[in-house]
C-alpha atoms as a PDB file:
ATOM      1  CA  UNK A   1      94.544 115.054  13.766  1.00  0.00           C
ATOM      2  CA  UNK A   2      96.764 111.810  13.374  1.00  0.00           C
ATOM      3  CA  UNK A   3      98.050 112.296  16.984  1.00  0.00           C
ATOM      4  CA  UNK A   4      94.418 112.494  17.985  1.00  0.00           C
ATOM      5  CA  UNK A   5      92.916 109.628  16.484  1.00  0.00           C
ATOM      6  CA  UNK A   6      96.241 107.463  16.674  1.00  0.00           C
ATOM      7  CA  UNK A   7      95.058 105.698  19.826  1.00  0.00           C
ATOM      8  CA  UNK A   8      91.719 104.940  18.065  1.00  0.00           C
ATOM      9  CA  UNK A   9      92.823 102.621  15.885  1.00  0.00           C
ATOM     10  CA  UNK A  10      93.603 100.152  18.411  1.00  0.00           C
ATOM     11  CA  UNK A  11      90.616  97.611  19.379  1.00  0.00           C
ATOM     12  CA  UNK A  12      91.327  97.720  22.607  1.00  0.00           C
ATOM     13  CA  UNK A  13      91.697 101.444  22.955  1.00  0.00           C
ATOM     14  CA  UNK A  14      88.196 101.151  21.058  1.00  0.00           C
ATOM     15  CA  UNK A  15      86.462  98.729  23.535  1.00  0.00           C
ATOM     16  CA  UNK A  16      87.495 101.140  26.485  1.00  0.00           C
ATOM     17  CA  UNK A  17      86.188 104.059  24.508  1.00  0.00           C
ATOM     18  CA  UNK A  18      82.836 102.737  24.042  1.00  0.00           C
ATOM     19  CA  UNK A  19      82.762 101.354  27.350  1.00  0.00           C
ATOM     20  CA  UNK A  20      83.752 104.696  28.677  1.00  0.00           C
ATOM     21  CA  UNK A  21      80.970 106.754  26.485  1.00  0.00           C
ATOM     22  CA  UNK A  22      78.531 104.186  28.363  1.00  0.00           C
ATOM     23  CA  UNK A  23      79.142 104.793  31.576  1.00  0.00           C
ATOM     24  CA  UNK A  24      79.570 108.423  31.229  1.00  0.00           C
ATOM     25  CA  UNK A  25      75.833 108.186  29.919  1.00  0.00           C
ATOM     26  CA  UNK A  26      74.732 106.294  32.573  1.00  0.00           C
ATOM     27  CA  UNK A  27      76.386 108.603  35.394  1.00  0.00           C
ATOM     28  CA  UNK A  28      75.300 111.478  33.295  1.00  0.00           C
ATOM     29  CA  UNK A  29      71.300 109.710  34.644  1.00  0.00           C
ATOM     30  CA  UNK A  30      72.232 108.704  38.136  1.00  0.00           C
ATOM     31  CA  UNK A  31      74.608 111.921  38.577  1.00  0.00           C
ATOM     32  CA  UNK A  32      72.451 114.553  37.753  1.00  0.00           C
ATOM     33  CA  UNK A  33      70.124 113.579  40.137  1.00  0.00           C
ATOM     34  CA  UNK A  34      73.269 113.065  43.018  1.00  0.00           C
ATOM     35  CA  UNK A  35      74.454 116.825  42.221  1.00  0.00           C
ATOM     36  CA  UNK A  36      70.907 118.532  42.290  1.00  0.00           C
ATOM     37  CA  UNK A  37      70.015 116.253  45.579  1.00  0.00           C
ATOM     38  CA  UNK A  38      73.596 117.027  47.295  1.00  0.00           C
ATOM     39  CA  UNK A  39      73.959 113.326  47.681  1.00  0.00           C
ATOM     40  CA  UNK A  40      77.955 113.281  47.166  1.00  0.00           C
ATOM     41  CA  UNK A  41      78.776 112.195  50.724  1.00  0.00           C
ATOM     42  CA  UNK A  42      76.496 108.812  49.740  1.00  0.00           C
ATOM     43  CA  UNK A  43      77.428 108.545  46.448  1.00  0.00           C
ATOM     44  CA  UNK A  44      81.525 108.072  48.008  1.00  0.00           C
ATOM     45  CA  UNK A  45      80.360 105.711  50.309  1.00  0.00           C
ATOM     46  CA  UNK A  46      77.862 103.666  47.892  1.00  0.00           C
ATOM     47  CA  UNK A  47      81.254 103.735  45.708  1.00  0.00           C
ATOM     48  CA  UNK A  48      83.258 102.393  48.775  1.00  0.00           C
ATOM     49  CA  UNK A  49      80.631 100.447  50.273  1.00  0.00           C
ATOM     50  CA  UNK A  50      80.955  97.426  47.669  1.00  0.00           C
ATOM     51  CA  UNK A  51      84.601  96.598  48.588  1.00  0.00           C
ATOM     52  CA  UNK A  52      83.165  93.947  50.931  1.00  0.00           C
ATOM     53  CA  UNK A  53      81.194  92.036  48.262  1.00  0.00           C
ATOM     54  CA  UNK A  54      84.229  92.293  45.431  1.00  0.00           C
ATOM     55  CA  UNK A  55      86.616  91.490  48.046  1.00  0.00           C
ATOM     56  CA  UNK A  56      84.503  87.978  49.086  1.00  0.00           C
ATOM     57  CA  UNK A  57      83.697  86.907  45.395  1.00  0.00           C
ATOM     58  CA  UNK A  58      87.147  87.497  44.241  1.00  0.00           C
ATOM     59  CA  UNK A  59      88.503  85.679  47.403  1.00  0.00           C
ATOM     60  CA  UNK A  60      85.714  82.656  46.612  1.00  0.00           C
ATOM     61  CA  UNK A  61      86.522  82.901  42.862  1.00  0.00           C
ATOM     62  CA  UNK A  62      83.301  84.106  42.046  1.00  0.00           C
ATOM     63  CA  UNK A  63      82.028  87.063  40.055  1.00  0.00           C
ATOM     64  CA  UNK A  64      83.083  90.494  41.049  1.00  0.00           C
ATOM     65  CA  UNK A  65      79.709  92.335  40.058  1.00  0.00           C
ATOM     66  CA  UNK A  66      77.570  89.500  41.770  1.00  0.00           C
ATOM     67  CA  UNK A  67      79.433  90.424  44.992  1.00  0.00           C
ATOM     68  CA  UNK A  68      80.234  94.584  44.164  1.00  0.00           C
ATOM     69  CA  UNK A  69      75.456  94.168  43.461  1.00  0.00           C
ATOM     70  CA  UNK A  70      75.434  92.355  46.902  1.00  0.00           C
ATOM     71  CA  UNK A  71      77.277  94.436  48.923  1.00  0.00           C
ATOM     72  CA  UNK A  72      75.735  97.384  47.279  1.00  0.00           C
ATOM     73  CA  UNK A  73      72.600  96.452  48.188  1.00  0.00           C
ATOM     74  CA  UNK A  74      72.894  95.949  51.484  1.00  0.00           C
ATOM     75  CA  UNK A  75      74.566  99.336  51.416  1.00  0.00           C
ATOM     76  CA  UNK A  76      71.454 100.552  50.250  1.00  0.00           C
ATOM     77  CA  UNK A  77      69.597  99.048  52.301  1.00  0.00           C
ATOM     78  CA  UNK A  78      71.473 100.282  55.301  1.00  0.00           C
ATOM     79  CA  UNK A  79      71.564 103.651  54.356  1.00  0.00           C
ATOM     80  CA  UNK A  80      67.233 103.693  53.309  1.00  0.00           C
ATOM     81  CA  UNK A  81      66.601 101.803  57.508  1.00  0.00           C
ATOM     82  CA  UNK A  82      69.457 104.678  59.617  1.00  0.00           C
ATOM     83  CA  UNK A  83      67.668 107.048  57.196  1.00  0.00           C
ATOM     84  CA  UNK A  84      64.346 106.865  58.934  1.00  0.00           C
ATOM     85  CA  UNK A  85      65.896 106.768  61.996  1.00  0.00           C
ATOM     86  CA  UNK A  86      64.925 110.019  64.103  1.00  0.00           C
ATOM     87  CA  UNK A  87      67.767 109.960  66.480  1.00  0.00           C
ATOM     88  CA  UNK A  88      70.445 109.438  63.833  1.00  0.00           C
ATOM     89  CA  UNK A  89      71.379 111.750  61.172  1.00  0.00           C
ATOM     90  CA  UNK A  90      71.510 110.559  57.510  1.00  0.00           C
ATOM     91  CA  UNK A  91      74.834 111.615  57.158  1.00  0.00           C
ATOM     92  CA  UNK A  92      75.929 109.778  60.293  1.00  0.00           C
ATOM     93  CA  UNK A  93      74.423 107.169  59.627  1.00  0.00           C
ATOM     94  CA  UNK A  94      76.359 107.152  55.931  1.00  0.00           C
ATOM     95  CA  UNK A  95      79.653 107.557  57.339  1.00  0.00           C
ATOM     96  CA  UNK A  96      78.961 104.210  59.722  1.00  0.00           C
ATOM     97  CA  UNK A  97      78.243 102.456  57.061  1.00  0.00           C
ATOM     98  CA  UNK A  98      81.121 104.174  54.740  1.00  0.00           C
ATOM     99  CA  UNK A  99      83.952 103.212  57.317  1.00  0.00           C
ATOM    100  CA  UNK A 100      82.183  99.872  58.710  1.00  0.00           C
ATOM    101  CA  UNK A 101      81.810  98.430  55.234  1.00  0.00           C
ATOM    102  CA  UNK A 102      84.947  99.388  53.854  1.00  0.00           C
ATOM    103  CA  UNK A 103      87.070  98.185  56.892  1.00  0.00           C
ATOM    104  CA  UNK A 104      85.152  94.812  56.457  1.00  0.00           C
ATOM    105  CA  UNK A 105      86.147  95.121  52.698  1.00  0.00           C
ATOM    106  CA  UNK A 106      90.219  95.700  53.359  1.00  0.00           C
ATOM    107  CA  UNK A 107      90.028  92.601  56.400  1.00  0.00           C
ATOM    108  CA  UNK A 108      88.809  90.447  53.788  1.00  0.00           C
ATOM    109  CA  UNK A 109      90.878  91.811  51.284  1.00  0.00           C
ATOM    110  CA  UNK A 110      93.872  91.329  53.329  1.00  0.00           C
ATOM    111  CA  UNK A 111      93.103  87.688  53.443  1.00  0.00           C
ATOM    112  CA  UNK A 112      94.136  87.027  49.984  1.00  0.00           C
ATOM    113  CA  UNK A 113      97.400  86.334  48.806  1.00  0.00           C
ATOM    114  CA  UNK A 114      97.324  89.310  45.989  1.00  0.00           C
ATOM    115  CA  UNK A 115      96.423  92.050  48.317  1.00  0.00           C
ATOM    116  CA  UNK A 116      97.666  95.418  46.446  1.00  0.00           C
ATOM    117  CA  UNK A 117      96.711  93.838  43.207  1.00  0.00           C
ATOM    118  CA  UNK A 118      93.025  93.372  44.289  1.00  0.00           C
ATOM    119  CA  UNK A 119      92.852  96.365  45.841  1.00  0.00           C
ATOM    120  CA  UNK A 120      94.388  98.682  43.241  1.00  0.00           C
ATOM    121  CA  UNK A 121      92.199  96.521  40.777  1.00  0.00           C
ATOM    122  CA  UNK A 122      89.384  97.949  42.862  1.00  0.00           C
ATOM    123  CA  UNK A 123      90.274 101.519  43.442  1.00  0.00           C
ATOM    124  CA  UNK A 124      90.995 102.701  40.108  1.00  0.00           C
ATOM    125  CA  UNK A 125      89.540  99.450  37.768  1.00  0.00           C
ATOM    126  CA  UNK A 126      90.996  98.873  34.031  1.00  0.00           C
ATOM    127  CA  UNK A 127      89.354 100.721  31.330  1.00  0.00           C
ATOM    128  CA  UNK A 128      91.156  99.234  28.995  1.00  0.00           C
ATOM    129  CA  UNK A 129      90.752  95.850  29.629  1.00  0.00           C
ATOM    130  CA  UNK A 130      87.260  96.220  28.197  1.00  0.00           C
ATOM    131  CA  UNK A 131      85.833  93.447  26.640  1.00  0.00           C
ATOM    132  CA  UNK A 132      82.936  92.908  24.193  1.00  0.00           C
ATOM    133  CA  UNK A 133      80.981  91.174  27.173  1.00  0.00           C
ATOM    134  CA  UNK A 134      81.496  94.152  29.283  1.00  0.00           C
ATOM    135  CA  UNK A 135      80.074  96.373  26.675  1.00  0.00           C
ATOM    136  CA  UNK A 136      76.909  94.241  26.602  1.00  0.00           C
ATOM    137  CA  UNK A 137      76.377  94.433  30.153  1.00  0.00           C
ATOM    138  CA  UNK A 138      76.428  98.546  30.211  1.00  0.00           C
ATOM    139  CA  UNK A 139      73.999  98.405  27.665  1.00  0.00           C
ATOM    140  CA  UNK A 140      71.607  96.532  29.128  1.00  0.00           C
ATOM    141  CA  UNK A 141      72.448  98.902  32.377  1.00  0.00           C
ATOM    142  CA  UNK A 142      72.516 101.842  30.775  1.00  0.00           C
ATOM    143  CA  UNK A 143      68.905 100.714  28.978  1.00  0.00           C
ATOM    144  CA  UNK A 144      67.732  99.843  32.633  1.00  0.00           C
ATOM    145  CA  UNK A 145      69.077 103.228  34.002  1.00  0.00           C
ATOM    146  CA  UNK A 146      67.360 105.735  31.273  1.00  0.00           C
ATOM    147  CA  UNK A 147      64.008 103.606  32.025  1.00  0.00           C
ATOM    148  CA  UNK A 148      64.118 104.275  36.158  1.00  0.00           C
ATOM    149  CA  UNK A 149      65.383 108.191  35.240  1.00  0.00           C
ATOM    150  CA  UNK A 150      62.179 108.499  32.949  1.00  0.00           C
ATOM    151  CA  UNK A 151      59.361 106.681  34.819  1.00  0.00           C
ATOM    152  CA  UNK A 152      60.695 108.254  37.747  1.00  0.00           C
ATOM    153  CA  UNK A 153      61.576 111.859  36.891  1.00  0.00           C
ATOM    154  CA  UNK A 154      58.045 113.705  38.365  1.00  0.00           C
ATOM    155  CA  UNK A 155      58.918 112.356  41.593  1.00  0.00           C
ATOM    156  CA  UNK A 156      62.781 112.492  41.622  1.00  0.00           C
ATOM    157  CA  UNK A 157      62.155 116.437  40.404  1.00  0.00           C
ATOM    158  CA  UNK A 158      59.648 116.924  43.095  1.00  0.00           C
ATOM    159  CA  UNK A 159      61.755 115.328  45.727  1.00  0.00           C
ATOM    160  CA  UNK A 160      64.976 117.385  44.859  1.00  0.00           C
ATOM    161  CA  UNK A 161      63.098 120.708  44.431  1.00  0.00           C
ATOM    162  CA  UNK A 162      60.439 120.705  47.187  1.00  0.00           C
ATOM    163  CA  UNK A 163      60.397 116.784  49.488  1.00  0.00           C
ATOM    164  CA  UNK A 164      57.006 118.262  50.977  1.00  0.00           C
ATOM    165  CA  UNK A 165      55.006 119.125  47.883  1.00  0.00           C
ATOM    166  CA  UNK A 166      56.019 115.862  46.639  1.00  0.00           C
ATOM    167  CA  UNK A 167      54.266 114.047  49.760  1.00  0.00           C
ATOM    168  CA  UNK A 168      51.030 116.712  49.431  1.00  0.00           C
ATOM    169  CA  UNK A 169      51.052 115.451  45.584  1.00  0.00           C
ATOM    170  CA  UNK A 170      51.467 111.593  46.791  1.00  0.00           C
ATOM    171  CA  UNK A 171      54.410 110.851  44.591  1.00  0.00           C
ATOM    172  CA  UNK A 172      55.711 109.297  47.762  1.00  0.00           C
ATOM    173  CA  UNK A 173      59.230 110.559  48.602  1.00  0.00           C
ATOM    174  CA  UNK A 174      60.478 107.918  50.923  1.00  0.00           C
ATOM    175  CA  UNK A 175      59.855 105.357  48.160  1.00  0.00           C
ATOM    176  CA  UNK A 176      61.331 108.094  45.436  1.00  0.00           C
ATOM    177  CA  UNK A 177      64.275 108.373  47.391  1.00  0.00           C
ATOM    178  CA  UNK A 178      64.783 104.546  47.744  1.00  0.00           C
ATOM    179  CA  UNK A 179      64.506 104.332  44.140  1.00  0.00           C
ATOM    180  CA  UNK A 180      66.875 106.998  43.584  1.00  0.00           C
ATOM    181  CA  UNK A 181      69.508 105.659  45.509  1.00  0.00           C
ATOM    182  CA  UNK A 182      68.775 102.037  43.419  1.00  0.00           C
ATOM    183  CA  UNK A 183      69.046 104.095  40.600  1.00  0.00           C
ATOM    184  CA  UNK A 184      72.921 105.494  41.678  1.00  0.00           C
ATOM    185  CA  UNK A 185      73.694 101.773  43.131  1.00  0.00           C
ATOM    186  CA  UNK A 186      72.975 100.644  39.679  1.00  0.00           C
ATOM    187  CA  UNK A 187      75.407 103.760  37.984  1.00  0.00           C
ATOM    188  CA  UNK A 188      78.235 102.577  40.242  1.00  0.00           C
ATOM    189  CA  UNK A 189      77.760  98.604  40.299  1.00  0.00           C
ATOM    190  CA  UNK A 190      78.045  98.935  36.589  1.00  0.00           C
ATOM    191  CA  UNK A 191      81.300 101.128  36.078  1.00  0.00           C
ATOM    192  CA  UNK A 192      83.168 100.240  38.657  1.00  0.00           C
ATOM    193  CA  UNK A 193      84.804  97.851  36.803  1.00  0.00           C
ATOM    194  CA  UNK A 194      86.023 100.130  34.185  1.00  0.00           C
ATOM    195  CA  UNK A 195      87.227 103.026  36.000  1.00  0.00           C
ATOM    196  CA  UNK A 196      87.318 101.978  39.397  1.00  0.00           C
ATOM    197  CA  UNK A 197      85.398 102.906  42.189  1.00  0.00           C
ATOM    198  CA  UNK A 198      87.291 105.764  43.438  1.00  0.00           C
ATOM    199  CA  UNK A 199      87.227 107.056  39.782  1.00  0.00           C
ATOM    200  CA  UNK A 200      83.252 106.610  39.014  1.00  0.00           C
ATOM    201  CA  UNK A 201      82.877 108.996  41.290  1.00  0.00           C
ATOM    202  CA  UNK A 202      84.526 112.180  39.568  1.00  0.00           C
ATOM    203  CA  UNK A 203      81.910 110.634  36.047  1.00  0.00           C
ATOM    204  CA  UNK A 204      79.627 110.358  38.704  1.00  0.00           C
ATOM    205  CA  UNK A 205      79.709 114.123  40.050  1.00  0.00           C
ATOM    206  CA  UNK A 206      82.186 116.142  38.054  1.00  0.00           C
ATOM    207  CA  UNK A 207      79.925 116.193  34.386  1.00  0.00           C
ATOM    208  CA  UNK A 208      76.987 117.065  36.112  1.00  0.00           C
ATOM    209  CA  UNK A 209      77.938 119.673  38.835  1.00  0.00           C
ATOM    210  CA  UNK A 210      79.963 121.236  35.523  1.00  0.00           C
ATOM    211  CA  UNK A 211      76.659 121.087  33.209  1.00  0.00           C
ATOM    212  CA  UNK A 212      74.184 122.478  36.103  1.00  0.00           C
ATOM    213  CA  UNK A 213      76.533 125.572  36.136  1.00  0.00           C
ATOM    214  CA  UNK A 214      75.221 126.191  32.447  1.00  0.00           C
ATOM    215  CA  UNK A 215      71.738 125.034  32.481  1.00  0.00           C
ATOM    216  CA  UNK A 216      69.263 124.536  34.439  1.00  0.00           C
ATOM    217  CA  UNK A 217      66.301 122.646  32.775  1.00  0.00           C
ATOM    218  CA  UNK A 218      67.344 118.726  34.146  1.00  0.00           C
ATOM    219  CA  UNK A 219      67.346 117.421  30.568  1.00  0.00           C
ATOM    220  CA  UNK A 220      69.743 119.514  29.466  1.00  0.00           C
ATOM    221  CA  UNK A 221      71.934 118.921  32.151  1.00  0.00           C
ATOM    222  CA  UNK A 222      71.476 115.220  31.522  1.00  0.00           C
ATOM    223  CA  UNK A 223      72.729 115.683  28.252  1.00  0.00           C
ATOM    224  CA  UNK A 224      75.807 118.475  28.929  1.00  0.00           C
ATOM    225  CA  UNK A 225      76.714 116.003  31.705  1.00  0.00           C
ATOM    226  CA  UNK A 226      76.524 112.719  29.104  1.00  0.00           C
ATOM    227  CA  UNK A 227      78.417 115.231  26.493  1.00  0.00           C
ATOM    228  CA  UNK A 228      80.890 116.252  28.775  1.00  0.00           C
ATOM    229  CA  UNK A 229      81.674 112.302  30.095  1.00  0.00           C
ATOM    230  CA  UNK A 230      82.438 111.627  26.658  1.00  0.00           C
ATOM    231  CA  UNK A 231      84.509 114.246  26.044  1.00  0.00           C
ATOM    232  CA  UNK A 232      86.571 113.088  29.342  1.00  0.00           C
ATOM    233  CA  UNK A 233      86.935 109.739  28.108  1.00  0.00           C
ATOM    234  CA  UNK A 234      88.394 110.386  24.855  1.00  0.00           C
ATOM    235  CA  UNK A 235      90.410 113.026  26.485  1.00  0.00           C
ATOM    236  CA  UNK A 236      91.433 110.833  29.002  1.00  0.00           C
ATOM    237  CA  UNK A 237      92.498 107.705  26.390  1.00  0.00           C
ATOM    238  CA  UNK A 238      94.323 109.924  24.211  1.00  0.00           C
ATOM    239  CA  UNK A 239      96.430 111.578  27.169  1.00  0.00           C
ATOM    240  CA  UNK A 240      97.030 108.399  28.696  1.00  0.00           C
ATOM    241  CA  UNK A 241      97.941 107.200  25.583  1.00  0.00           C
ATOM    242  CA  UNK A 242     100.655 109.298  24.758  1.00  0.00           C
ATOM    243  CA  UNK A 243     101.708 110.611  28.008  1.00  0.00           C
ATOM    244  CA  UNK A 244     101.790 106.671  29.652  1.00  0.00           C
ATOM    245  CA  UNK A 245      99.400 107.428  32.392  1.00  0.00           C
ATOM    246  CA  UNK A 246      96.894 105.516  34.257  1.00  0.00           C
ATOM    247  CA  UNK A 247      93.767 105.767  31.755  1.00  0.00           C
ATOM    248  CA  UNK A 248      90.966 105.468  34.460  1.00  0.00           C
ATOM    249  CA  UNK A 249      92.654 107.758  36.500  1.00  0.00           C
ATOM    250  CA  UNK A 250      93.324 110.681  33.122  1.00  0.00           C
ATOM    251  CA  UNK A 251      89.915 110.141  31.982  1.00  0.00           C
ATOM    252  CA  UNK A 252      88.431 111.052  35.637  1.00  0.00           C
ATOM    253  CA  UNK A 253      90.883 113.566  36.025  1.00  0.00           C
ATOM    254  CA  UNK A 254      90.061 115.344  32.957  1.00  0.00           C
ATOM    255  CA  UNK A 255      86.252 115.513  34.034  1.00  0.00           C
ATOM    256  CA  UNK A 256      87.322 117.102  37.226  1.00  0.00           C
ATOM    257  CA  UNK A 257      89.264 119.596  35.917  1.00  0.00           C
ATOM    258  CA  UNK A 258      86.627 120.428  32.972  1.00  0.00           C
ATOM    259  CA  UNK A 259      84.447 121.163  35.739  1.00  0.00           C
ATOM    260  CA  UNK A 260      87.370 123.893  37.234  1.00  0.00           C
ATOM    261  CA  UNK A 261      87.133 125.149  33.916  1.00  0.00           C
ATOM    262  CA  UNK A 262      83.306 125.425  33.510  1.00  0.00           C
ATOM    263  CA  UNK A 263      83.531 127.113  36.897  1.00  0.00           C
ATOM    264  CA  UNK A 264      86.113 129.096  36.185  1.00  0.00           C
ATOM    265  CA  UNK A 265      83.962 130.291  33.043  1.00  0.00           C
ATOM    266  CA  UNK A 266      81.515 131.079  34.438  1.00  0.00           C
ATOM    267  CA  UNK A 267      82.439 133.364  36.816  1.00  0.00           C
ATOM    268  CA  UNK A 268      84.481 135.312  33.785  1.00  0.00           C
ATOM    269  CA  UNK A 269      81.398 135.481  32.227  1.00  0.00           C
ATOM    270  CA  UNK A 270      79.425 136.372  35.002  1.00  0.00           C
ATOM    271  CA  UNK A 271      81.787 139.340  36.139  1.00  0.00           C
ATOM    272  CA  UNK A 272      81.733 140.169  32.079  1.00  0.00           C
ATOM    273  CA  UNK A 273      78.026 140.560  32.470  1.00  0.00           C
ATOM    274  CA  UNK A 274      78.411 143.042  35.545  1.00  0.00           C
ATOM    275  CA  UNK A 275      80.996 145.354  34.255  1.00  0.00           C
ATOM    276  CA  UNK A 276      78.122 145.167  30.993  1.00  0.00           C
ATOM    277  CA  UNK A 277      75.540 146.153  33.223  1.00  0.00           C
ATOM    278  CA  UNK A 278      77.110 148.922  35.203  1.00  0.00           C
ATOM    279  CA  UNK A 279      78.743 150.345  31.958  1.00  0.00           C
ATOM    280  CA  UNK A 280      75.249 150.598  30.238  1.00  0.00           C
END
């Protein structure tokens, strides 16, 4: 128990685990929806897609999430205008913007005198660098987040279980969808600074696609998915820790591989169940 908690008693090790159990909650609301929609492809390049806007404010001297918001946006915003294009698929037009805006990100990036610094700083973030003012700001996100999942759940449940009832019941699904992807914009503007943006996306994806393997109801996977985040950062800090690894990169992997292990669970149980069945 003493190894456990050993890390714990350090403030920043504390910081980063809060900060962690925040953004695991908020991916846990923006995720959930990204696994049951099969949105992965745009999650990655939503992730990827703010390089531009970090690289430019930290370049200018200005604030990184101003510029990761910005450049999300207009990520957004490009992926909701090739989306209604007819010609165009939505996942071409995703991986135009994926590799346009992240090239734009490493010329600009390449400008600066710290390049691998900025860019590592990017990738993979610095959970525990954490500070009280961070914490503050996923609050407020994570408050902002749970609002959009709740007013917006009818049509977000309608639009990942059946798009055309949801326009016969006039909830709207272009609009739903535009909201859904400002929901998962919002997830990833807000953690990227703690884990990095090539490691939101396994709290992003891995909690929930683990959870939905369980349950099916969308709260509870909400929840196993929020459970499961937290359970990956304290992991994660306590490995890292002890073992001297990269603590963005141990808490992400550990959510990764607790989704092998839910999967690999699973199907024990479920081939348990059949031997059951044809025993019987």
């Amino acid at each position: 128990m003493e190894w456990l908690l050993e890390p714990f008693a350090v403030s920043f090790v504390q910081r980063a685990l809060w900060g962690g159990i925040l953004v695991s909650l908020i991916c846990a609301l923006a995720g959930t929806w990204v696994v049951l929609r099969g949105m992965a492809f745009l999650g990655d390049a939503m992730a990827h897609g703010m390089l531009p806007g970090v690289a430019l404010a930290s370049l200018l001297g200005g604030p990184l999430l101003i510029g990761a918001a910005a450049s999300a946006g207009a990520m957004a915003l490009g992926v909701t205008a090739l989306g209604r294009s007819k010609r165009i698929s939505r996942d071409t037009g995703i991986g135009l913007l994926f590799v346009g805006m992240l090239s734009l990100g490493v010329i600009i990036v390449s400008r600066s005198q710290s390049f691998a610094v900025d860019l590592t700083g990017f990738l993979f973030g610095d959970v525990l660098a954490v500070r009280d003012g961070d914490l503050v700001f996923l609050a407020v996100a994570l408050a902002l987040a749970a609002a959009v999942a709740l007013l917006g759940h009818r049509a977000f449940m309608a639009l990942a279980f059946d798009p055309r009832k949801a326009h016969t019941l006039g909830l709207r699904p272009k609009i739903a969808h535009g909201v859904l992807v400002a929901l998962v914009t919002l997830a990833i503007v807000a953690s990227f600074h703690v884990v990095g943006t090539l490691l939101v996306f396994g709290l992003l994806i891995a909690p929930p696609a683990a959870a939905a393997l369980w349950v099916r109801r969308v709260p509870l996977i909400m929840l196993g998915a929020a459970l499961l985040g937290t359970v990956s950062t304290a992991a994660g800090l306590v490995i890292s820790w002890h073992g001297g690894t990269a603590a963005g990169a141990t808490i992400a992997a550990v959510a990764v591989g607790l989704f092998f292990a839910s999967a690999l669970a699973t199907l024990v149980t479920s081939q348990l169940e059949k031997k059951r069945v044809h025993a019987s």
